[in-house]
Protein backbone atom coordinates (compact mmCIF):
# COMPACT_ATOMS: atom_id res chain seq x y z
CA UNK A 1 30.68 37.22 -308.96
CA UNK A 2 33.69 38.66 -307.54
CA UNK A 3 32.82 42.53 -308.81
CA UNK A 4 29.95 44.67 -307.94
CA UNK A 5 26.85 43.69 -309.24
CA UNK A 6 24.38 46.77 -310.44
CA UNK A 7 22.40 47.55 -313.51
CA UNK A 8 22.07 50.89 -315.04
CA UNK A 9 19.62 52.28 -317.10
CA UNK A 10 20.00 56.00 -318.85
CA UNK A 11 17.78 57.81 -321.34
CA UNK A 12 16.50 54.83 -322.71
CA UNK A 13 14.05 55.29 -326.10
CA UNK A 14 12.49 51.93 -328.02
CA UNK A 15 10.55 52.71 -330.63
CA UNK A 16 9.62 50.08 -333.87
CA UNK A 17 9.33 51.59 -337.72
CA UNK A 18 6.17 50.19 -339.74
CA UNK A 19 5.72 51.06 -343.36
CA UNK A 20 3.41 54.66 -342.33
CA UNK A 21 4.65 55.36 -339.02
CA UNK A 22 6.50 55.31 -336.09
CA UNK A 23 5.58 53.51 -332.80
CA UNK A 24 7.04 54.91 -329.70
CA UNK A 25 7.04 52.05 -326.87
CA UNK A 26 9.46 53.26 -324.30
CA UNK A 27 10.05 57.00 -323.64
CA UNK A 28 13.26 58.26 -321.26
CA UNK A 29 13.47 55.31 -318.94
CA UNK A 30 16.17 55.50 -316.23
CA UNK A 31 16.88 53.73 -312.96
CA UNK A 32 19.94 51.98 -311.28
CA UNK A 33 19.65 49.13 -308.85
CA UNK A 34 22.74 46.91 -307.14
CA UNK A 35 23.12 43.41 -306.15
CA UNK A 36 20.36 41.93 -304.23
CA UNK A 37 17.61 44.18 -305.14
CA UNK A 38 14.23 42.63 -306.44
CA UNK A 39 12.52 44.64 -308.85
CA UNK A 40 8.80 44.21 -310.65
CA UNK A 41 7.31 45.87 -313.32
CA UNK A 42 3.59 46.10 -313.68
CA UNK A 43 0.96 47.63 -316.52
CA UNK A 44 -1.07 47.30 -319.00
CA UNK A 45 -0.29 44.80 -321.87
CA UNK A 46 1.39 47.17 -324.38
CA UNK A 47 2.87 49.31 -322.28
CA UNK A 48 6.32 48.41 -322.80
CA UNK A 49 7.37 45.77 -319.80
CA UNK A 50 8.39 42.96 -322.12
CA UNK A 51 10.09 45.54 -324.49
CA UNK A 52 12.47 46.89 -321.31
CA UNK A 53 13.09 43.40 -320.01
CA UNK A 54 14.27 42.32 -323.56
CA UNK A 55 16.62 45.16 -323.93
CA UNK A 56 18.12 44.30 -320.47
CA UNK A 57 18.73 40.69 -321.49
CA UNK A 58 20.59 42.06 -324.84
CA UNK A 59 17.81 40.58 -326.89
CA UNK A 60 17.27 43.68 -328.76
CA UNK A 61 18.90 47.32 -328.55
CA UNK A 62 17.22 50.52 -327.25
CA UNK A 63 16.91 53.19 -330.36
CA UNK A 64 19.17 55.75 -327.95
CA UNK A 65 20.17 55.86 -324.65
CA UNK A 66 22.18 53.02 -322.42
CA UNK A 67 22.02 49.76 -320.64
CA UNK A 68 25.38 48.66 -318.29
CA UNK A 69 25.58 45.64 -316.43
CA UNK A 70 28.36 45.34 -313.77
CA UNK A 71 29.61 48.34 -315.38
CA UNK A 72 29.64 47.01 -319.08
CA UNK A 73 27.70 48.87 -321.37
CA UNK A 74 26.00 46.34 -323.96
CA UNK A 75 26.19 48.85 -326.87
CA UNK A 76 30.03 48.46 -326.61
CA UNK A 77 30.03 45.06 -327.30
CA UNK A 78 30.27 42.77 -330.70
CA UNK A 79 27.40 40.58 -331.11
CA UNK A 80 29.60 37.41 -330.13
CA UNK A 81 30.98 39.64 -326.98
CA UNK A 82 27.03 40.13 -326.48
CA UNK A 83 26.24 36.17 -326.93
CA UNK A 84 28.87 35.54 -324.33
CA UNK A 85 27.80 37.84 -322.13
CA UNK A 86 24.14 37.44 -321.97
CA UNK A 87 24.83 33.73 -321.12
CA UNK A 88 27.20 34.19 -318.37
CA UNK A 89 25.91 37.02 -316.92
CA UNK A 90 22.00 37.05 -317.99
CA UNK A 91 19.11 34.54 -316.71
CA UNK A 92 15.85 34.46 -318.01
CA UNK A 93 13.05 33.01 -317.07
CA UNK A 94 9.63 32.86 -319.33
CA UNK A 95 5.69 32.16 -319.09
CA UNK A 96 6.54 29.90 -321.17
CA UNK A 97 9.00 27.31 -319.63
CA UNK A 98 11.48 26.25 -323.22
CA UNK A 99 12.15 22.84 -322.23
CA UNK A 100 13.33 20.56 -324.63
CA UNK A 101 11.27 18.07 -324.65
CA UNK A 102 13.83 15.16 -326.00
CA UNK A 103 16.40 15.82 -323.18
CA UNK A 104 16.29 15.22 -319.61
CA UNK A 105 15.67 17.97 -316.33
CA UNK A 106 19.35 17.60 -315.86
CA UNK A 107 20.19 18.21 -319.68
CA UNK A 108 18.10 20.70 -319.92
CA UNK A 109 19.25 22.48 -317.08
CA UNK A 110 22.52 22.09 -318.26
CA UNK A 111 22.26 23.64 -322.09
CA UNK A 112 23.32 27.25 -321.42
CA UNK A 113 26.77 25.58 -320.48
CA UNK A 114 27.77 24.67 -323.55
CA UNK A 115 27.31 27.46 -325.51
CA UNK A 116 30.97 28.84 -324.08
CA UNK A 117 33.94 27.11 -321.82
CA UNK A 118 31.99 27.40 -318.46
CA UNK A 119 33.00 29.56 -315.64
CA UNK A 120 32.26 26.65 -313.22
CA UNK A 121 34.72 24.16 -312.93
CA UNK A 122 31.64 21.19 -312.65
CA UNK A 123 28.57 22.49 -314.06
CA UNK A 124 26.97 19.13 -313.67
CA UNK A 125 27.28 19.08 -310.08
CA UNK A 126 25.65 22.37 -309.57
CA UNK A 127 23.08 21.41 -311.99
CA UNK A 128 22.39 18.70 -309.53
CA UNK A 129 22.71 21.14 -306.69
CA UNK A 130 20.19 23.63 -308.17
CA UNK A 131 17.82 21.07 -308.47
CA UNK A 132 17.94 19.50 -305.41
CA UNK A 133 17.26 22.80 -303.73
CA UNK A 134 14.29 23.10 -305.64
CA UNK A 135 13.10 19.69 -305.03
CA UNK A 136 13.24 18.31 -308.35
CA UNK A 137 16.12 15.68 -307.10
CA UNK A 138 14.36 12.39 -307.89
CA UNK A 139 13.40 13.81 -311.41
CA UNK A 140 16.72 14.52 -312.78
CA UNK A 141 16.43 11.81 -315.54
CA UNK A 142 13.21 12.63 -316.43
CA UNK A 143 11.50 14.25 -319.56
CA UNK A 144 9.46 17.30 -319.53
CA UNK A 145 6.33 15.67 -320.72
CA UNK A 146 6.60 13.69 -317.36
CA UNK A 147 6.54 17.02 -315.23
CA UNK A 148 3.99 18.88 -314.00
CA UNK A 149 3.56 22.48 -315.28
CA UNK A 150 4.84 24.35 -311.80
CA UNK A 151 8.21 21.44 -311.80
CA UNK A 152 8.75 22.69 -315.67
CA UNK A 153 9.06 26.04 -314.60
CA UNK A 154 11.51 25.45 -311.48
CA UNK A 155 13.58 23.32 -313.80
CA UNK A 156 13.21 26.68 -316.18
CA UNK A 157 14.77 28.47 -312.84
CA UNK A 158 17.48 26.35 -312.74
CA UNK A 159 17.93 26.40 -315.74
CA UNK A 160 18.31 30.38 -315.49
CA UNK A 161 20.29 30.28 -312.32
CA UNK A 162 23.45 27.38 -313.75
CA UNK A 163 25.65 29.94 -314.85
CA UNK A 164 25.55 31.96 -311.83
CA UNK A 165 24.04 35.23 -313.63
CA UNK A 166 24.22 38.63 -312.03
CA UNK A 167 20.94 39.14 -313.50
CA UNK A 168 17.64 37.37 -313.16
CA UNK A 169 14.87 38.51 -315.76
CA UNK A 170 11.31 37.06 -315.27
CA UNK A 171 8.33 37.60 -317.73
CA UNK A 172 5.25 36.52 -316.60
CA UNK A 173 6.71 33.63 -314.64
CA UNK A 174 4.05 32.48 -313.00
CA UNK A 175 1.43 33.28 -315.88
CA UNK A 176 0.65 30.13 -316.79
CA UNK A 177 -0.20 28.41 -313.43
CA UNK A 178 -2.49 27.99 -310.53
CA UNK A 179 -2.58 30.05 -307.42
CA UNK A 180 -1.05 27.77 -305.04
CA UNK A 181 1.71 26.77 -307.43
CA UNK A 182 2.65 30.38 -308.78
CA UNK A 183 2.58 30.87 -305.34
CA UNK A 184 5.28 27.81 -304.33
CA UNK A 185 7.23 29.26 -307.63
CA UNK A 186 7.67 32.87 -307.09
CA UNK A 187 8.94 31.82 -303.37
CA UNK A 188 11.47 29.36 -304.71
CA UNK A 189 12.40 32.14 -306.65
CA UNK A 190 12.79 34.11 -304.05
CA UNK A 191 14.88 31.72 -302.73
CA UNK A 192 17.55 31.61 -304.65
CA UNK A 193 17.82 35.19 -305.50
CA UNK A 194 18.54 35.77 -301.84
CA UNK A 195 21.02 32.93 -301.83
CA UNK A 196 22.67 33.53 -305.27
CA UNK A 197 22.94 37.28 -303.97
CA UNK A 198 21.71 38.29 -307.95
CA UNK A 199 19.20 41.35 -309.28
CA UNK A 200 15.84 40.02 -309.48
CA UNK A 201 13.62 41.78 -312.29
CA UNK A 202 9.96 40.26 -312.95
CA UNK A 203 7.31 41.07 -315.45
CA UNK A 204 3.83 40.17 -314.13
CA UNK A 205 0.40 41.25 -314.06
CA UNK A 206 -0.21 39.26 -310.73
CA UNK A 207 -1.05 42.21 -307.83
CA UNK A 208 -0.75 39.38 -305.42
CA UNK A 209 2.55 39.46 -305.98
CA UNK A 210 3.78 42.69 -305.68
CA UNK A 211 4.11 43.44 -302.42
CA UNK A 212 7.21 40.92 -301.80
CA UNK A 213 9.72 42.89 -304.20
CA UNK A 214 11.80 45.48 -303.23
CA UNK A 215 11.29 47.96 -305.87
CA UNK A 216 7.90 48.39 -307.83
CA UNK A 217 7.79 49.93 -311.09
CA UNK A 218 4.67 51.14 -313.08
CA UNK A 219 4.46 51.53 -316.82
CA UNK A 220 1.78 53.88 -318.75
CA UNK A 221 1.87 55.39 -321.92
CA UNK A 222 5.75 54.75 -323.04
CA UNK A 223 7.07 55.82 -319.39
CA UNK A 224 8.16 53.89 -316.37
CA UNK A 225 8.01 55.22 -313.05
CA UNK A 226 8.65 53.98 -309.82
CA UNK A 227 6.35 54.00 -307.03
């Protein structure tokens, strides 16, 4: 991650067509934020979080407006250009960890590798460096059914972090866990965003939580603003 890292949002509008009407979810969002930044999004359920997060990650496209990444705008690209670059430049991270349950932690880790040639020139060895730094070293040949829920979701991290994206997106994380270990999570997390030097953006209805980002941004009623 040679270039500049930054993520820009402009004039964004989501809304979703149903057989009698319209349904407006996001209204005019716009921010910008650079490499390094941690940013969380909190509201209601319905208010549009997931919605934003999944048209930053290129899993769906606003109805106007524009998302760039590192300068790239994703409406510019074909939707194999958009495959490509969601995995190499795009982690995510869900309440619900993904793991394939017939592969190993280090298989699974290593899956978004071979979707493309890899930028890395031994994925496997930083798929055993990611998880020794988050302490899952002595468990890289075992199967997700043998993991606790808080080590799924760190191998879910790693899993995020193997292609060294610029972007980290987290929805509900920690949503599924205890205190303590959303807790030992959202600091690993932490972790390795400051240490992979990446844009942090979480989804979360945990308050505890909040105070450790950077940016904090509130969304009511279609609209996001920062506070």
């Amino acid at each position: 991650m040679n270039d500049p890292v930054s993520l820009r949002i402009s004039k964004v509008y989501k809304s979703f067509e149903h057989i009698h009407h319209t349904v407006s979810v996001l209204q005019d969002v716009s921010f910008e934020t650079v490499q390094c930044q941690s940013l969380v999004m909190t509201g209601p359920s319905g208010s549009g979080k997931s919605t934003l997060l999944h048209l930053i990650g290129a899993l769906d496209k606003p109805s106007s407006g524009e998302i760039a990444i590192n300068g790239t705008s994703l409406l510019n690209l074909s939707e194999l250009e958009l495959a490509k670059f969601r995995n190499q430049m795009i982690g995510f991270v869900f309440q619900d960890h993904h793991l394939l349950p017939q592969y190993s932690v280090l298989e699974n880790v290593l899956i978004p590798t071979m979707a493309f040639k890899n930028m890395s020139p031994n994925p496997q060895k930083r798929a055993i460096d990611l998880l020794e730094k988050i302490g899952l070293a002595d468990r890289i040949s075992h199967r997700p059914a043998e993991l606790s829920g808080g080590e799924r979701q760190r191998v879910a991290i790693a899993r995020a972090l193997i292609n060294q994206p610029s972007i980290i997106l987290c929805d509900e994380p920690t949503g599924n866990l205890d205190h303590d270990t959303a807790n030992t999570v959202i600091s690993l997390l932490f972790d390795l965003h400051q240490t992979e030097q990446n844009i942090l953006v979480v989804v979360t209805h945990n308050q505890d939580l909040e105070h450790r980002f950077d940016r904090r941004f509130v969304f009511k009623e279609n609209s996001c603003i920062e506070v």
